[in-house]
C-alpha atoms as a PDB file:
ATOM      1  CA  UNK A   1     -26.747 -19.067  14.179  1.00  0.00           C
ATOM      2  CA  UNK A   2     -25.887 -19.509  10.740  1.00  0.00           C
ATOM      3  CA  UNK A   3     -24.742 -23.157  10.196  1.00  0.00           C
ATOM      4  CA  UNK A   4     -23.627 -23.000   6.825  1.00  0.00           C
ATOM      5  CA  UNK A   5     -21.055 -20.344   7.174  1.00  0.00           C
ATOM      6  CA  UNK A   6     -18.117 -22.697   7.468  1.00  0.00           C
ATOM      7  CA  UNK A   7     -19.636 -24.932   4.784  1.00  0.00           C
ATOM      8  CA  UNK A   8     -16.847 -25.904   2.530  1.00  0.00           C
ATOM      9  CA  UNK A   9     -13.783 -25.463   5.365  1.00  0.00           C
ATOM     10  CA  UNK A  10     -12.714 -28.121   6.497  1.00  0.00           C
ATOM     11  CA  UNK A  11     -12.324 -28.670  10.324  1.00  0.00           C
ATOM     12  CA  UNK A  12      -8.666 -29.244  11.570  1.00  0.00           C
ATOM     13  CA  UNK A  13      -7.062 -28.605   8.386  1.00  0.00           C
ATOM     14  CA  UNK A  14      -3.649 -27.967   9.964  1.00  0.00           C
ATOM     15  CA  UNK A  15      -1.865 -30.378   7.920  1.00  0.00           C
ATOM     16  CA  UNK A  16      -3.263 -29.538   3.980  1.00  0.00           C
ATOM     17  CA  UNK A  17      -2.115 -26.500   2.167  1.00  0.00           C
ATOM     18  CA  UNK A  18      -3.899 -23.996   0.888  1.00  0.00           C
ATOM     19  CA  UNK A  19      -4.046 -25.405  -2.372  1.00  0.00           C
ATOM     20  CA  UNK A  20      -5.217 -28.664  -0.891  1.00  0.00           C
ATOM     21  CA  UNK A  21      -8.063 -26.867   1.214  1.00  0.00           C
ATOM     22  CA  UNK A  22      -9.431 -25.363  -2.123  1.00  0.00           C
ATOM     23  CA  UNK A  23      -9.444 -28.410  -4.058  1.00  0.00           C
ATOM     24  CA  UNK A  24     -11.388 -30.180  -1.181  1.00  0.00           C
ATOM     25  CA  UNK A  25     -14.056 -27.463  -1.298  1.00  0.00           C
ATOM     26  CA  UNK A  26     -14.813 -27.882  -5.028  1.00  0.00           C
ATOM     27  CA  UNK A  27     -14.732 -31.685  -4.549  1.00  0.00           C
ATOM     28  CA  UNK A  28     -17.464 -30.858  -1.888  1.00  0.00           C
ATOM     29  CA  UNK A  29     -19.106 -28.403  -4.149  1.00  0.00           C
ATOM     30  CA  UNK A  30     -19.520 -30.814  -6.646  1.00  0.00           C
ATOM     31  CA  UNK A  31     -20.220 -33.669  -4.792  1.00  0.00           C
ATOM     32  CA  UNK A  32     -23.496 -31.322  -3.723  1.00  0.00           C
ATOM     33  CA  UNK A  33     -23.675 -30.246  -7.679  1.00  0.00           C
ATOM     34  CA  UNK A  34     -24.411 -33.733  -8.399  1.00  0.00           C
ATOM     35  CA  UNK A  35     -26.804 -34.678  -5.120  1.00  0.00           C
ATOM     36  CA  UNK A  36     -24.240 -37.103  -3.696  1.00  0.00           C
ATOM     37  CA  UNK A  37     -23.809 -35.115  -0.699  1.00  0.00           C
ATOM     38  CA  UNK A  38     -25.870 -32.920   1.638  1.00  0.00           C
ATOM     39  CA  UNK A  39     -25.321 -30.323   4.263  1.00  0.00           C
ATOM     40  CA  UNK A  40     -27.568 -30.706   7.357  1.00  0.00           C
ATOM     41  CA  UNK A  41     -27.468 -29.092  10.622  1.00  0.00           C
ATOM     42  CA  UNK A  42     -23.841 -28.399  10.100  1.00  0.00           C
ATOM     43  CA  UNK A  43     -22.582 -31.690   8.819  1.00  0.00           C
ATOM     44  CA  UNK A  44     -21.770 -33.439   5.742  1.00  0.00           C
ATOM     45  CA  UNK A  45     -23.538 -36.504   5.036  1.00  0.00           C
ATOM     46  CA  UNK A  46     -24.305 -38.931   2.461  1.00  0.00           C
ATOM     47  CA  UNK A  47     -27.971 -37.822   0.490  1.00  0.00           C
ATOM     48  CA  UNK A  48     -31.420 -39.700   1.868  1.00  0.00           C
ATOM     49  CA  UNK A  49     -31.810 -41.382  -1.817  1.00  0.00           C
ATOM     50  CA  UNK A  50     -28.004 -42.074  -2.139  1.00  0.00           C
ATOM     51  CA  UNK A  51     -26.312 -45.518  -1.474  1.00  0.00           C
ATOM     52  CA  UNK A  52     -22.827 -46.637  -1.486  1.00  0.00           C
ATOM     53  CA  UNK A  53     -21.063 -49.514  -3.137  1.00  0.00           C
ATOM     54  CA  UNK A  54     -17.506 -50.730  -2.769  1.00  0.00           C
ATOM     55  CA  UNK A  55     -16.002 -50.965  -6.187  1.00  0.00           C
ATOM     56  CA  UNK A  56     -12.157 -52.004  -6.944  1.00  0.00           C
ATOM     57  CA  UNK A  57     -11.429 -48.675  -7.764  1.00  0.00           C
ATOM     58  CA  UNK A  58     -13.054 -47.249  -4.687  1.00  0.00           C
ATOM     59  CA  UNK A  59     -16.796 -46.280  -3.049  1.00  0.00           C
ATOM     60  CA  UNK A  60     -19.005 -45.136  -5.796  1.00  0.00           C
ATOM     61  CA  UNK A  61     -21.989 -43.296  -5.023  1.00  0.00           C
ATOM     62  CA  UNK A  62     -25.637 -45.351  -6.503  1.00  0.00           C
ATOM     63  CA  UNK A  63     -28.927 -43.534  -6.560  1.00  0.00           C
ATOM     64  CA  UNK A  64     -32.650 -45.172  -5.193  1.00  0.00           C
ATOM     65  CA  UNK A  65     -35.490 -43.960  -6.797  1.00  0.00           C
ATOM     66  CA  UNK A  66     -37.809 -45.809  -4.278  1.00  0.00           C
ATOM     67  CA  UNK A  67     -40.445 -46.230  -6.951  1.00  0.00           C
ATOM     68  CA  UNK A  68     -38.757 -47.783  -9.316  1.00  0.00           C
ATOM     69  CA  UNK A  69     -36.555 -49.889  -7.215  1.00  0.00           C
ATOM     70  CA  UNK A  70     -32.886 -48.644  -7.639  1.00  0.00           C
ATOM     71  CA  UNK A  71     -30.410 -47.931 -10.692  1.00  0.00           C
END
């Protein structure tokens, strides 16, 4: 079974266009690029060294280096 051959569709997209469902794919392209996000066992999910912090302008993604504490 190959899990990542829907990787960057997104699930019950009835309601965004086309344009919409390619512009969510690069976001989760990039979000990957930049080791925010990971793909496991089908799923998107937050990275193991990644935390979140609630910012006025929205979440905002903060790296943990466990041996240095966190930036």
């Amino acid at each position: 079974m190959d899990l990542n051959r829907d990787k960057y569709y997104v699930e019950h997209s009835d309601l965004l266009t086309e344009a919409e469902k390619i512009q969510m794919a690069k976001d989760l392209l990039e979000l990957e690029r930049q080791g925010i996000l990971e793909y496991r066992d089908g799923r998107w999910g937050l990275a193991v060294d990644v935390e979140t912090k609630d910012t006025p302008s929205g979440p905002r993604a903060r790296f943990v280096n466990k041996q240095e504490g966190s930036n």
